[in-house]
N, C-alpha and C. Protein backbone atom coordinates (compact mmCIF):
# COMPACT_ATOMS: atom_id res chain seq x y z
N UNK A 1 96.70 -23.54 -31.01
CA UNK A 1 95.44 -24.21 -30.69
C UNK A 1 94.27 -23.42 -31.29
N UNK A 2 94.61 -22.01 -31.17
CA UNK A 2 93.43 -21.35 -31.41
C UNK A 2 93.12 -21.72 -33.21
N UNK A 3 94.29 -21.30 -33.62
CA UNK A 3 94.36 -21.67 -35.61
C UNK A 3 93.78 -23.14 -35.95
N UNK A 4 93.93 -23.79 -35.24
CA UNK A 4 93.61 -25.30 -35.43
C UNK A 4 92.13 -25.53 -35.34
N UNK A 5 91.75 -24.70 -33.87
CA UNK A 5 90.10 -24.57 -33.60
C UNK A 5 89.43 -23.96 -34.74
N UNK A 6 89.98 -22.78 -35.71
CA UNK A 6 89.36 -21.95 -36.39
C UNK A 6 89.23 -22.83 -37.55
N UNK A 7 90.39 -23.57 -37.88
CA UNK A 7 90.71 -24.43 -39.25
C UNK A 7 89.58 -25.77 -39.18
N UNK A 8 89.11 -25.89 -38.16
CA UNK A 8 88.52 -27.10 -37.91
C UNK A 8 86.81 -26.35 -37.95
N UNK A 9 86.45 -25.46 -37.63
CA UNK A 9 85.20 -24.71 -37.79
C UNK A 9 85.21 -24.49 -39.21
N UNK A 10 85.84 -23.91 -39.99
CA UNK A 10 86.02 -23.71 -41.26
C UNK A 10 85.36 -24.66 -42.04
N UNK A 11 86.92 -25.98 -41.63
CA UNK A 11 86.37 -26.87 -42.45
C UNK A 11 85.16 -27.80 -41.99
N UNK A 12 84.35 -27.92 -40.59
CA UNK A 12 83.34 -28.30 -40.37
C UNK A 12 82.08 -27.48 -41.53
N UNK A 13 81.87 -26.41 -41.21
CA UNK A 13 81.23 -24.99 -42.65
C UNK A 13 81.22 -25.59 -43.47
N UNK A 14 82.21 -25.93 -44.52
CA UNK A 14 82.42 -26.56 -46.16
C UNK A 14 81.58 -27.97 -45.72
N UNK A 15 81.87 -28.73 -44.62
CA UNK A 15 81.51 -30.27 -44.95
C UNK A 15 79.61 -30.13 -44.76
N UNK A 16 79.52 -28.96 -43.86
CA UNK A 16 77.95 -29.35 -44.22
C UNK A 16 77.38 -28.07 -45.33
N UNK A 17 77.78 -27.04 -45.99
CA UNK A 17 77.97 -26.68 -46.90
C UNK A 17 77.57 -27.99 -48.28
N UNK A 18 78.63 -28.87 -47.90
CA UNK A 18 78.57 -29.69 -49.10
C UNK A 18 77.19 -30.90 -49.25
N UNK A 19 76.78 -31.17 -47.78
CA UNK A 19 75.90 -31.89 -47.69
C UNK A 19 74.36 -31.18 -47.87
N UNK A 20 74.48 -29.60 -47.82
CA UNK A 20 73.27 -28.97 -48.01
C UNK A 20 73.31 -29.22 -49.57
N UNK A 21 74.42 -28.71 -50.52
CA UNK A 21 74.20 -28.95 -51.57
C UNK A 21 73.93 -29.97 -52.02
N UNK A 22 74.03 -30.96 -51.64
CA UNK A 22 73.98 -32.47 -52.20
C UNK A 22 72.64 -32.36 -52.33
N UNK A 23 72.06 -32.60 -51.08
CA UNK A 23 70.71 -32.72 -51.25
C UNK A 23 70.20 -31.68 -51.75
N UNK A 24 70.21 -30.16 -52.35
CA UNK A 24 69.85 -29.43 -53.33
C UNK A 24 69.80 -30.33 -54.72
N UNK A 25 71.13 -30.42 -55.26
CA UNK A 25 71.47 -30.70 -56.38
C UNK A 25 70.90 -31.86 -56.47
N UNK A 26 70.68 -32.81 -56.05
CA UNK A 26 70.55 -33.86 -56.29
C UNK A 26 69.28 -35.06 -55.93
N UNK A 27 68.32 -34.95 -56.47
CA UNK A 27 67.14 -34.89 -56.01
C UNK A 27 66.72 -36.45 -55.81
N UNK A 28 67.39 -36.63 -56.83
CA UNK A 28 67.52 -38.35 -56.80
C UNK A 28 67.77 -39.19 -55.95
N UNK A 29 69.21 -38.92 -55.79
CA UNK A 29 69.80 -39.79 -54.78
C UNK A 29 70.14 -38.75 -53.45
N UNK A 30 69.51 -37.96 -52.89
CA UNK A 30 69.43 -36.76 -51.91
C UNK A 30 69.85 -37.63 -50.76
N UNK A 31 69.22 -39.05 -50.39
CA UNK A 31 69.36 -39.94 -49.42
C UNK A 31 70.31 -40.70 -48.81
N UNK A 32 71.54 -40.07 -49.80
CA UNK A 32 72.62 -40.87 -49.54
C UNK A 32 74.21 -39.94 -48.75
N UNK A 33 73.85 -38.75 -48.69
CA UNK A 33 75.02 -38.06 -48.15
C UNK A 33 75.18 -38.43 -46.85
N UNK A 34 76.22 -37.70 -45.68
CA UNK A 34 76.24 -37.62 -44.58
C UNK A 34 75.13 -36.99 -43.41
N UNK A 35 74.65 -35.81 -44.28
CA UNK A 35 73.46 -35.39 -43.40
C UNK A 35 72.23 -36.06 -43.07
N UNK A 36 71.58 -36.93 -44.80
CA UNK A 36 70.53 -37.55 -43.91
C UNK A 36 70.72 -38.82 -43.67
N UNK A 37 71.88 -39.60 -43.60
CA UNK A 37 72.85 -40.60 -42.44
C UNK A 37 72.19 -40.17 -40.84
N UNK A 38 72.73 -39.24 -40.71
CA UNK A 38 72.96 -38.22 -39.54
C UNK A 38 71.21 -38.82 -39.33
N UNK A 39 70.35 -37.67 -39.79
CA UNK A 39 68.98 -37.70 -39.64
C UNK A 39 68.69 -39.29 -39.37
N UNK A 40 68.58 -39.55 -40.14
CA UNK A 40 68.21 -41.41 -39.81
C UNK A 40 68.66 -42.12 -38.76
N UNK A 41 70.09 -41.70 -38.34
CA UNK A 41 70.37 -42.55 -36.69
C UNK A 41 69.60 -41.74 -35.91
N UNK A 42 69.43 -40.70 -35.79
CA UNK A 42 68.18 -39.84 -35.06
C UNK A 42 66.99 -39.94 -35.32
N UNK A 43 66.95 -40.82 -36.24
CA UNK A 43 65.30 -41.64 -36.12
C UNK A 43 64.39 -40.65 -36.78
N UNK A 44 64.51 -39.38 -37.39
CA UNK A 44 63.55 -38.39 -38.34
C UNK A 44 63.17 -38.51 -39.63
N UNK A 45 62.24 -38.69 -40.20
CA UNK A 45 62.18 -39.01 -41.69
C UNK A 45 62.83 -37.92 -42.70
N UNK A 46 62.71 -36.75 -42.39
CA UNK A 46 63.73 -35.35 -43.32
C UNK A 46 64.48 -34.50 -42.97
N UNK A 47 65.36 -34.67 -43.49
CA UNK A 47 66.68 -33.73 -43.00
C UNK A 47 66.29 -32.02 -42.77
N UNK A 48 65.29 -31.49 -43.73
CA UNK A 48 64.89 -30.24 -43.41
C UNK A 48 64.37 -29.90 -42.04
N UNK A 49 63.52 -30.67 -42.07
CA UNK A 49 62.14 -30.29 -40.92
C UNK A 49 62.68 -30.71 -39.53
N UNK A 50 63.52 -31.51 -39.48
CA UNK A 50 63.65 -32.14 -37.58
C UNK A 50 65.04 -31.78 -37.31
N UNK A 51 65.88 -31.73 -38.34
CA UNK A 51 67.48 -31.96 -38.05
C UNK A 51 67.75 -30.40 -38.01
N UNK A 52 68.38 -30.18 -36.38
CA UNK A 52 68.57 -28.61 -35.82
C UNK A 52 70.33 -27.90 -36.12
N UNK A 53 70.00 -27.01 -36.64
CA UNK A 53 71.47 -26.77 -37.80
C UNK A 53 72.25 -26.41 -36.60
N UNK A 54 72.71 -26.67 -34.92
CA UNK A 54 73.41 -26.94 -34.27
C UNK A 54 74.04 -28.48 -34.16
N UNK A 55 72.66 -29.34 -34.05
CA UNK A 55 73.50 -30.51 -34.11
C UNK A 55 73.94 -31.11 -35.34
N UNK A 56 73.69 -30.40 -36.44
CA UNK A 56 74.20 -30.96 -37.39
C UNK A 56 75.79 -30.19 -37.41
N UNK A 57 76.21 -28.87 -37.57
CA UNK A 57 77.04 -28.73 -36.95
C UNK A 57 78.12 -28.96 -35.98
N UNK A 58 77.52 -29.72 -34.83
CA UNK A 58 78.58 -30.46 -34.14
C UNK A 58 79.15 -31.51 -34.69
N UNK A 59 78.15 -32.27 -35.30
CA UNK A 59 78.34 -33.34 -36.18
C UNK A 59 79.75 -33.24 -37.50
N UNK A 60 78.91 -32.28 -38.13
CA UNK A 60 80.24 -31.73 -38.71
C UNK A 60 81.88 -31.51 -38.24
N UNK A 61 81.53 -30.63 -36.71
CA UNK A 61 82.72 -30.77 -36.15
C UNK A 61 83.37 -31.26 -36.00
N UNK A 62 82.41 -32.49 -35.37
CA UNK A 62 83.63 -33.65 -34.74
C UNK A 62 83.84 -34.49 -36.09
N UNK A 63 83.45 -34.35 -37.16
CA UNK A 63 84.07 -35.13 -38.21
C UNK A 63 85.15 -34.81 -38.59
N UNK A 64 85.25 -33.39 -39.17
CA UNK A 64 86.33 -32.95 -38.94
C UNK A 64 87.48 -32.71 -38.39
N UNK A 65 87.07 -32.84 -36.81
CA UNK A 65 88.03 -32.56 -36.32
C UNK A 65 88.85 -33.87 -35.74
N UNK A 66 88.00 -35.46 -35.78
CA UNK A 66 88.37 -36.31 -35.82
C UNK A 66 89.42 -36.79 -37.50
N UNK A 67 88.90 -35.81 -38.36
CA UNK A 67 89.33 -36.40 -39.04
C UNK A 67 91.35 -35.70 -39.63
N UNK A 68 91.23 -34.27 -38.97
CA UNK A 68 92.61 -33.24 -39.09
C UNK A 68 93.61 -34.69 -38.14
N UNK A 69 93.06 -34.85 -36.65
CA UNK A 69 94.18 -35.16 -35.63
C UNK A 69 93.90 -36.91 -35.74
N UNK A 70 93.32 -37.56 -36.89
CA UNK A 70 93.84 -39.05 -37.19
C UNK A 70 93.07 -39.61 -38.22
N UNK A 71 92.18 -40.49 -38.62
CA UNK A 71 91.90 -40.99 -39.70
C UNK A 71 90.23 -41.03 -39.52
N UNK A 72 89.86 -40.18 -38.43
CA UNK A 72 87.75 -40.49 -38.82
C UNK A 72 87.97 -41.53 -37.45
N UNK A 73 86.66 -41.81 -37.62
CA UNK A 73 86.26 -43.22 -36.56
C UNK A 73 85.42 -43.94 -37.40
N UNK A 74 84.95 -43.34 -38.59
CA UNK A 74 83.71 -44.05 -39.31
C UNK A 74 82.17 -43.53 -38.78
N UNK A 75 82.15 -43.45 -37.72
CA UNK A 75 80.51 -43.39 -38.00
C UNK A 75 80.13 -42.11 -37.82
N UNK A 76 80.62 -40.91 -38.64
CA UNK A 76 80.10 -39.89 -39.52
C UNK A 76 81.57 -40.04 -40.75
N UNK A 77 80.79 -40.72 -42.13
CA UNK A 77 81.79 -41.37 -43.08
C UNK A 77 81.09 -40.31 -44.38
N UNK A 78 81.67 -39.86 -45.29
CA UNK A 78 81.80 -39.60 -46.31
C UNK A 78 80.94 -40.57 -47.36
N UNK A 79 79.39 -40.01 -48.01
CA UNK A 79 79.66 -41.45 -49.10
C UNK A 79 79.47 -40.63 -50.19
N UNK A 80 79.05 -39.52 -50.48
CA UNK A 80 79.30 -39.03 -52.06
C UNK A 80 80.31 -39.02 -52.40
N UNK A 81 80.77 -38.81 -53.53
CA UNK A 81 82.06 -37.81 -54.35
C UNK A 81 82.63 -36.77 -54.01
N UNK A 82 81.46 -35.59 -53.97
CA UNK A 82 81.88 -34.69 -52.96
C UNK A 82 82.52 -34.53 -51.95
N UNK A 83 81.61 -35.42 -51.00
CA UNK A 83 82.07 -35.82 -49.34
C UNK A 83 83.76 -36.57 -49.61
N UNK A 84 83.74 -37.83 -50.43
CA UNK A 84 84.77 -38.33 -50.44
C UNK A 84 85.80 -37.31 -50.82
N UNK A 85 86.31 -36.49 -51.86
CA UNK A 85 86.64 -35.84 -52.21
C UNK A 85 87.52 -34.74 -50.75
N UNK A 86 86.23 -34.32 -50.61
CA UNK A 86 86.60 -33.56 -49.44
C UNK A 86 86.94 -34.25 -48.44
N UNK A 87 86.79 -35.32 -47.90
CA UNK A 87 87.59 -35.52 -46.75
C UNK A 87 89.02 -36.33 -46.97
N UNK A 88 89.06 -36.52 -48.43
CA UNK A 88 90.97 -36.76 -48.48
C UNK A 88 91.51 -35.33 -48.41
N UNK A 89 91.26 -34.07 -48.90
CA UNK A 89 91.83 -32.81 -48.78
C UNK A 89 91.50 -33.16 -47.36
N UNK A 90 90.56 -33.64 -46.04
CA UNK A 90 90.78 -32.97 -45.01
C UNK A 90 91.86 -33.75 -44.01
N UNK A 91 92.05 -35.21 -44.50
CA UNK A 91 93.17 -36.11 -43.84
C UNK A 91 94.50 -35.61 -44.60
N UNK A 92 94.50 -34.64 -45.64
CA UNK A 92 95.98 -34.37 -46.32
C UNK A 92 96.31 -33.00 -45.58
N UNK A 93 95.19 -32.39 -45.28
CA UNK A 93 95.99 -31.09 -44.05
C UNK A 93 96.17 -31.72 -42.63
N UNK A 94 95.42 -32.72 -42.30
CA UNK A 94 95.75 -33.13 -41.06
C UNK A 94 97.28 -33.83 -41.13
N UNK A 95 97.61 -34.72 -42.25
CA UNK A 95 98.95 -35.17 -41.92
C UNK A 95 100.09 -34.23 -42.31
N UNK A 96 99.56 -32.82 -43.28
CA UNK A 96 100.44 -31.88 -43.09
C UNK A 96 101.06 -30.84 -41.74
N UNK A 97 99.45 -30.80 -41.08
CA UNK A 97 99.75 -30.26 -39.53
C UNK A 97 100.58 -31.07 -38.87
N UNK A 98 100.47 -32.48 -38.82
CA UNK A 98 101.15 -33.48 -37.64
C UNK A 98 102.74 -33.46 -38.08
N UNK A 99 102.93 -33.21 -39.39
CA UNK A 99 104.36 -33.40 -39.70
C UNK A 99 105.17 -31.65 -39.39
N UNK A 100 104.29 -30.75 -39.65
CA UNK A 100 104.52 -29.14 -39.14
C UNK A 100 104.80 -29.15 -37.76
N UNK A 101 104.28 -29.77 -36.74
CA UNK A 101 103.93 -29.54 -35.39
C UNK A 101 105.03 -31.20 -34.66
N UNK A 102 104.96 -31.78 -35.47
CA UNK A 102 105.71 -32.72 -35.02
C UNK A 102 106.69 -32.95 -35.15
N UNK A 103 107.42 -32.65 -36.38
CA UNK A 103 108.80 -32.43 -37.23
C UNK A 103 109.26 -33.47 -37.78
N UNK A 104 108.22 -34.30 -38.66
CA UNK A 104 108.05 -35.22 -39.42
C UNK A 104 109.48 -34.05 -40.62
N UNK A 105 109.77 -35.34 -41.59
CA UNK A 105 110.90 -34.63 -42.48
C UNK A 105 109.83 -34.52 -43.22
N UNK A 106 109.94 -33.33 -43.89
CA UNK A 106 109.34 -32.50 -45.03
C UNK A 106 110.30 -31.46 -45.69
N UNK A 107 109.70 -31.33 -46.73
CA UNK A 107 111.12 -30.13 -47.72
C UNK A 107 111.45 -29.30 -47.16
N UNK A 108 110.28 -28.34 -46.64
CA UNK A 108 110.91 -27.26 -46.05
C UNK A 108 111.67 -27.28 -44.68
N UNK A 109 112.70 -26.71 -44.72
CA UNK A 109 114.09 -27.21 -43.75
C UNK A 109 113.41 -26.21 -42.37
N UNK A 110 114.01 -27.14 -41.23
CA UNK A 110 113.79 -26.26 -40.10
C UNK A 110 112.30 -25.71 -39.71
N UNK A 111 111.30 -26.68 -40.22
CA UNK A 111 110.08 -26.23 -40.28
C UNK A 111 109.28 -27.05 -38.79
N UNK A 112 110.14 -27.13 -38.49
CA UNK A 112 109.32 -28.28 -37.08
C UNK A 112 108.73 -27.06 -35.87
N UNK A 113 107.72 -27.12 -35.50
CA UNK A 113 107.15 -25.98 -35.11
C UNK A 113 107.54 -26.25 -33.27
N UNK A 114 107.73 -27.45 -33.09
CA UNK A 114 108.52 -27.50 -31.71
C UNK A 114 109.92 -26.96 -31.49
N UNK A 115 111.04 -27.56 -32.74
CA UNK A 115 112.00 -27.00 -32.41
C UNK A 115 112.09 -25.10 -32.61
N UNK A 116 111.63 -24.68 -33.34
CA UNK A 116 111.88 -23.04 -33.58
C UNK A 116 110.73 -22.69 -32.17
N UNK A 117 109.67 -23.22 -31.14
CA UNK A 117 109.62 -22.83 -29.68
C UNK A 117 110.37 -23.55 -28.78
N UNK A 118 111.11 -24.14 -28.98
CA UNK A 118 112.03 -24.12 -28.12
C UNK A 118 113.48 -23.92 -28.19
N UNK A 119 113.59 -23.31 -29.49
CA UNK A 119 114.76 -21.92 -29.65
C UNK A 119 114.20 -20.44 -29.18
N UNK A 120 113.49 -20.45 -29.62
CA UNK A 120 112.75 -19.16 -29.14
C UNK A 120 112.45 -19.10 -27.35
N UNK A 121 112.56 -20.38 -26.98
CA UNK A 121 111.75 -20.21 -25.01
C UNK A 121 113.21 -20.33 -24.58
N UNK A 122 114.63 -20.72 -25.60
CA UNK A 122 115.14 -21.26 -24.96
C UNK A 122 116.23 -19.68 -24.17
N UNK A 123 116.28 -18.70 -25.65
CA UNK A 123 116.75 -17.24 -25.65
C UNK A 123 115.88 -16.83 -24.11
N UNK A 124 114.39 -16.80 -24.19
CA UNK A 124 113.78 -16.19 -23.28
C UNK A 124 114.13 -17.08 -21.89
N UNK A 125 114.30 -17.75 -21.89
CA UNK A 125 114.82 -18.70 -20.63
C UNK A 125 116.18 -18.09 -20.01
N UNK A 126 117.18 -18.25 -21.13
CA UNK A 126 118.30 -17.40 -20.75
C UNK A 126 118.71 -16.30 -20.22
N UNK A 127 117.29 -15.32 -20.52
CA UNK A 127 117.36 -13.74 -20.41
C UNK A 127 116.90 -13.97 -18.77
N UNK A 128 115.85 -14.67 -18.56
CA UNK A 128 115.22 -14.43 -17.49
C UNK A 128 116.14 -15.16 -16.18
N UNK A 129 117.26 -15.98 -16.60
CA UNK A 129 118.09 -16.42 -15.79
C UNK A 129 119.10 -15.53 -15.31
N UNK A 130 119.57 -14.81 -16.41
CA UNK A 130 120.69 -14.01 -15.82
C UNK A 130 120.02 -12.65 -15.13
N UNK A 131 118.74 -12.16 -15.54
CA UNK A 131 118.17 -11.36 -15.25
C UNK A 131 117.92 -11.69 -13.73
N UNK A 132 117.51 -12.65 -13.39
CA UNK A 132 117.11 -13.39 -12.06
C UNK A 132 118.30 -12.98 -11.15
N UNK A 133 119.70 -13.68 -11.96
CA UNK A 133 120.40 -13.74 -11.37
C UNK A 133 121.46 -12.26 -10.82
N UNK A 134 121.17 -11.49 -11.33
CA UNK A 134 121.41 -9.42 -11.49
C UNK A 134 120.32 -9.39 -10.50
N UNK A 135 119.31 -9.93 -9.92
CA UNK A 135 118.48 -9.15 -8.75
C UNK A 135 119.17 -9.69 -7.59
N UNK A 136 119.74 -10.95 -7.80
CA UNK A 136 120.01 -11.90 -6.61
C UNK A 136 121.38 -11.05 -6.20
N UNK A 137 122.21 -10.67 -7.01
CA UNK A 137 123.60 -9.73 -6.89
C UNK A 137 122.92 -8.78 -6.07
N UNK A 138 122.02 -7.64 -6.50
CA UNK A 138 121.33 -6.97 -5.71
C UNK A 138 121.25 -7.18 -4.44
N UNK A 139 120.69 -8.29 -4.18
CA UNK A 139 120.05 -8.35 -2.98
C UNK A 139 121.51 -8.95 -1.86
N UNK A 140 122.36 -9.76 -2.40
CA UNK A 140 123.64 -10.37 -1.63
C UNK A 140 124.33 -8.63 -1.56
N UNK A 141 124.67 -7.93 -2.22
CA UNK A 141 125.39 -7.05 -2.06
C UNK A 141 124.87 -5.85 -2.01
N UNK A 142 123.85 -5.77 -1.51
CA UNK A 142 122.72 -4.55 -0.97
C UNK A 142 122.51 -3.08 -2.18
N UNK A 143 122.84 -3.63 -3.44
CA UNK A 143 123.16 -2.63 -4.14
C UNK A 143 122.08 -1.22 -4.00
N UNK A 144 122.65 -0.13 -3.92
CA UNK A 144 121.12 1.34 -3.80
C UNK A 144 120.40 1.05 -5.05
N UNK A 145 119.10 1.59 -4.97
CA UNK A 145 118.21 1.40 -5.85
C UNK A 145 118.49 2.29 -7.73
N UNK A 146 119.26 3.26 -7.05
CA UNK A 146 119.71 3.61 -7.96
C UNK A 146 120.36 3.48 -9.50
N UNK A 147 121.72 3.02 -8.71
CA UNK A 147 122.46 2.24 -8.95
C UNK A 147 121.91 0.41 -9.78
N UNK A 148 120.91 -0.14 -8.52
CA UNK A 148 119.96 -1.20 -9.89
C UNK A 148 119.64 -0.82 -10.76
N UNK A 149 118.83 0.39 -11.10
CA UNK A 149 118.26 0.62 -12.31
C UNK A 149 119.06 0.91 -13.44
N UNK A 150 120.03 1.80 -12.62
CA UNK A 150 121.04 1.70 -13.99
C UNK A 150 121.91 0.59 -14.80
N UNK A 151 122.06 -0.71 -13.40
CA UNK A 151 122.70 -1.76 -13.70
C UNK A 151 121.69 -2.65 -15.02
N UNK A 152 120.06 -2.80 -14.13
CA UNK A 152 119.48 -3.36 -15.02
C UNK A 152 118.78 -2.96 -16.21
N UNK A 153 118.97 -1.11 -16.82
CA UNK A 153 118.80 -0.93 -17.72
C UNK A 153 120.00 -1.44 -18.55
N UNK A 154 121.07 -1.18 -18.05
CA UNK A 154 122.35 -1.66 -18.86
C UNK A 154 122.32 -3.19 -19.50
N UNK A 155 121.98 -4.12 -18.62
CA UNK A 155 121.62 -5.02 -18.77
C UNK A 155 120.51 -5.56 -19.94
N UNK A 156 119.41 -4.47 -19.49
CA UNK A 156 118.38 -5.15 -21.38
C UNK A 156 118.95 -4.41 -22.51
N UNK A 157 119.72 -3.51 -22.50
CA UNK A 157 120.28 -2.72 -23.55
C UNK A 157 121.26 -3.81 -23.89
N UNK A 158 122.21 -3.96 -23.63
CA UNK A 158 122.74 -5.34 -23.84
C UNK A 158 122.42 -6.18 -24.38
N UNK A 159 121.57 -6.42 -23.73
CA UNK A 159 120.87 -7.75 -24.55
C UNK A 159 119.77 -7.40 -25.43
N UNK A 160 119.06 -6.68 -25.46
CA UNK A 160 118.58 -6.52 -26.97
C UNK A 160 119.36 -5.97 -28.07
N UNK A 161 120.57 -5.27 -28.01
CA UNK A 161 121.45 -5.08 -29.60
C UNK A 161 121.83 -6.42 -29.06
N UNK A 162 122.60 -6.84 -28.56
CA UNK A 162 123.06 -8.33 -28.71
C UNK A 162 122.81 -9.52 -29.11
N UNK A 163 121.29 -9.70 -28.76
CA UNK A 163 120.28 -10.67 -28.96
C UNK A 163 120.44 -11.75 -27.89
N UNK A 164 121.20 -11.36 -27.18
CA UNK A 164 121.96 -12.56 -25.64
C UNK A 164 123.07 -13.01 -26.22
N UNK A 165 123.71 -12.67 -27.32
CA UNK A 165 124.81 -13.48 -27.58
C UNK A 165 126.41 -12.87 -26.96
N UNK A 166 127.09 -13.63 -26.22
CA UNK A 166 128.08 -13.08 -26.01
C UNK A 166 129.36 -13.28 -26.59
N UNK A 167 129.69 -12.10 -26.56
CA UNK A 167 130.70 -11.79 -27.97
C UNK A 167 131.95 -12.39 -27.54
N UNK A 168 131.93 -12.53 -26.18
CA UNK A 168 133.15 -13.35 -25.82
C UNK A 168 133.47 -14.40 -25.89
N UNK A 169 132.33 -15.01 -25.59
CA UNK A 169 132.21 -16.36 -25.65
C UNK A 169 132.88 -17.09 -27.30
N UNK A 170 131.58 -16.31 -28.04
CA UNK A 170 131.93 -16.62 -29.62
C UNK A 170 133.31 -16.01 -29.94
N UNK A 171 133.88 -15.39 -29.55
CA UNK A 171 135.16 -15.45 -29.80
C UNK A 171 136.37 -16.26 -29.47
N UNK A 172 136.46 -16.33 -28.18
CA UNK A 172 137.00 -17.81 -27.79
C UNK A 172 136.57 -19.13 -28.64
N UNK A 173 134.85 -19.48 -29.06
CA UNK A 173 134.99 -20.41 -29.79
C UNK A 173 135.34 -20.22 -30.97
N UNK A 174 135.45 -19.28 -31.64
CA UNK A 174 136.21 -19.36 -32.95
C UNK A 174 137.58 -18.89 -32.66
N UNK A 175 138.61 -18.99 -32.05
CA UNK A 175 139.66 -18.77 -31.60
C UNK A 175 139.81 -20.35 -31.86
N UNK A 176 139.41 -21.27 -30.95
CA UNK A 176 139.61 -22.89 -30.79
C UNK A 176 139.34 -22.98 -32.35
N UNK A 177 138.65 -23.01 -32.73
CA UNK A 177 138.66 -23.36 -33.96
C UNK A 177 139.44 -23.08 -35.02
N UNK A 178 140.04 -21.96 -35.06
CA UNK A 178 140.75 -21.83 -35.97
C UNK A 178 142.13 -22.31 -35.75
N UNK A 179 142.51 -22.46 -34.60
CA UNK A 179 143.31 -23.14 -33.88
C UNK A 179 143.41 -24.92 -34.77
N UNK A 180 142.26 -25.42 -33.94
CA UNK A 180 142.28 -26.51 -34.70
C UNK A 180 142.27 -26.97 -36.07
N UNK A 181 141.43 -25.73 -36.86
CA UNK A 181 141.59 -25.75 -38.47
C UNK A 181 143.32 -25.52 -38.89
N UNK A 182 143.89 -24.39 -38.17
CA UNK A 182 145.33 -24.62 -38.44
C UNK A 182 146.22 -25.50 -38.51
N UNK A 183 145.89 -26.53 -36.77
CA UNK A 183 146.48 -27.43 -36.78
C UNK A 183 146.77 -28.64 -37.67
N UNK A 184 145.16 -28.98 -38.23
CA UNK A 184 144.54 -29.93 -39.25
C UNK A 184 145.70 -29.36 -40.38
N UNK A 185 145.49 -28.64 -40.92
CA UNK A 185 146.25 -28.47 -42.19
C UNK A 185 147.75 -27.89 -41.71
N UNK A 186 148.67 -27.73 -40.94
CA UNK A 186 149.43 -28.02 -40.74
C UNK A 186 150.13 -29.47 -40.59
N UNK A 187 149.60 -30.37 -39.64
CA UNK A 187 149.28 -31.75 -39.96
C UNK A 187 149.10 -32.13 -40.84
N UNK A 188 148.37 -31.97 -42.20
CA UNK A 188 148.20 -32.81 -43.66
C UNK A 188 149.48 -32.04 -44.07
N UNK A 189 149.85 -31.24 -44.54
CA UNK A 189 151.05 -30.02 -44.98
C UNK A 189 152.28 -30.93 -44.68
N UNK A 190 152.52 -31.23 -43.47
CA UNK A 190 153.86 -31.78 -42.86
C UNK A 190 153.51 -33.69 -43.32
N UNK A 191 152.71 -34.02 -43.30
CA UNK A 191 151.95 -35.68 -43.69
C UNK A 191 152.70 -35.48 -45.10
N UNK A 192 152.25 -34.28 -45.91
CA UNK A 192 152.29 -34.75 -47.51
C UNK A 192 153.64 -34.51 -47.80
N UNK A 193 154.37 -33.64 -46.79
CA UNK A 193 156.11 -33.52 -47.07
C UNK A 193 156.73 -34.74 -46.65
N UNK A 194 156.01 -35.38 -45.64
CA UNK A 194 157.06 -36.64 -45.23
C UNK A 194 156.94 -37.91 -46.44
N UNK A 195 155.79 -37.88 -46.97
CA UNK A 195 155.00 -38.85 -47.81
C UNK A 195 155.87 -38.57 -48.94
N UNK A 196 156.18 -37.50 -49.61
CA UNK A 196 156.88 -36.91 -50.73
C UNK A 196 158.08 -37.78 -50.49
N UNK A 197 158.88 -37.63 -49.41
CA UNK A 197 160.38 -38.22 -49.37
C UNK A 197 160.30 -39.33 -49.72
C-alpha cells in the first residue's frame, strides 16, 4: 500500500509537472491543458494567481490515482499530447499492478503477489501452530520451565535449518512414489511382453 501511495504521488508530481510546462512552453494554446480546465471549473480567470499548488495537487492525485486502480472518471481528462501521452503510460502501470497483485497471466511465472503471501503466511501459520501447540504439551503435562526452554529452543533450531519441512514426511512421499513409478513401468514392461507373444 505504502509503494502504491508513493507511486501515485510520484506520478501525481510528473502530471502537474507537465501541465506547468505546457503552459510555459506554450503560449498560444496555454488554455487548453488540465490545469487551467481545473482553474475554470473554479471559476478564476489564471491559473498563476488564484489556483493554490495544494489543490492543484490533489487534483493531480486523484487523477492519478483514479487513473493506476481503473480507467479515470473523465472529469480531470488529459487534452494535450503530453497529458495524453502520459496518461496511457499511467493506465499501462495500472493494468500492470492489477495483473502483479491479482495474478492476471503474465510472462513472468509465479509472479502473482497473492499467491507468494500466502506461501509465505502459510510457512508462518504452520510454525505458529505447532509452536502453539509445544506450549499446550507444556501446560497438559506440567513440563519445568527448564526443561521448556530447552524443548522450545530445540524446536526453532529445527525449524529454521529445516525451513518447517519434515524430512519424514517427504520421505514417505517419495517412497509412494517411487513405488508407484515402479509399479507403472513394471506394468508397461509385463503389457509389452504379453503384447510381443
Amino acid at each position: 500500500m505504502l509503494s502504491f501511495s508513493l507511486l501515485a504521488h510520484w506520478l501525481a508530481c510528473i502530471w502537474y509537472v507537465i501541465a506547468v510546462e505546457e503552459i510555459e512552453l506554450n503560449p498560444i494554446n496555454w488554455d487548453v491543458g488540465w490545469l487551467h480546465q481545473l482553474s475554470s471549473k473554479l471559476g478564476y480567470e489564471t491559473v498563476t494567481n488564484n489556483l493554490t499548488d495544494f489543490s492543484s495537487y490533489i487534483t493531480a492525485l486523484y487523477f492519478t490515482t483514479s487513473s493506476l486502480t481503473s480507467v479515470g472518471f473523465g472529469n480531470v481528462s488529459a487534452n494535450t499530447d503530453a497529458e495524453k501521452v502520459f496518461s496511457i503510460l499511467i493506465m499501462l502501470i495500472g493494468a500492470l499492478m492489477h495483473a502483479v497483485v491479482f495474478g492476471a497471466s503474465i510472462p513472468v511465472p509465479k509472479c502473482n503477489v497473492t499467491a507468494i503471501i500466502q506461501r509465505m503466511y502459510a510457512r508462518r501459520s504452520q510454525y505458529q501452530t505447532r509452536l502453539r501447540d509445544l506450549k499446550d504439551f507444556f501446560k497438559l503435562h506440567q513440563i519445568p520451565k527448564q526443561l521448556r526452554q530447552r524443548m522450545t529452543d530445540y524446536f526453532q533450531t529445527t525449524w529454521s535449518l529445516n525451513n518447517g519441512i519434515d524430512h519424514n514426511e517427504v520421505s514417505i512421499f517419495f517412497a509412494h512414489f517411487l513405488v508407484n513409478v515402479f509399479q507403472s513401468l513394471m506394468a508397461s514392461g509385463y503389457t509389452r511382453q504379453v503384447l510381443q507373444k
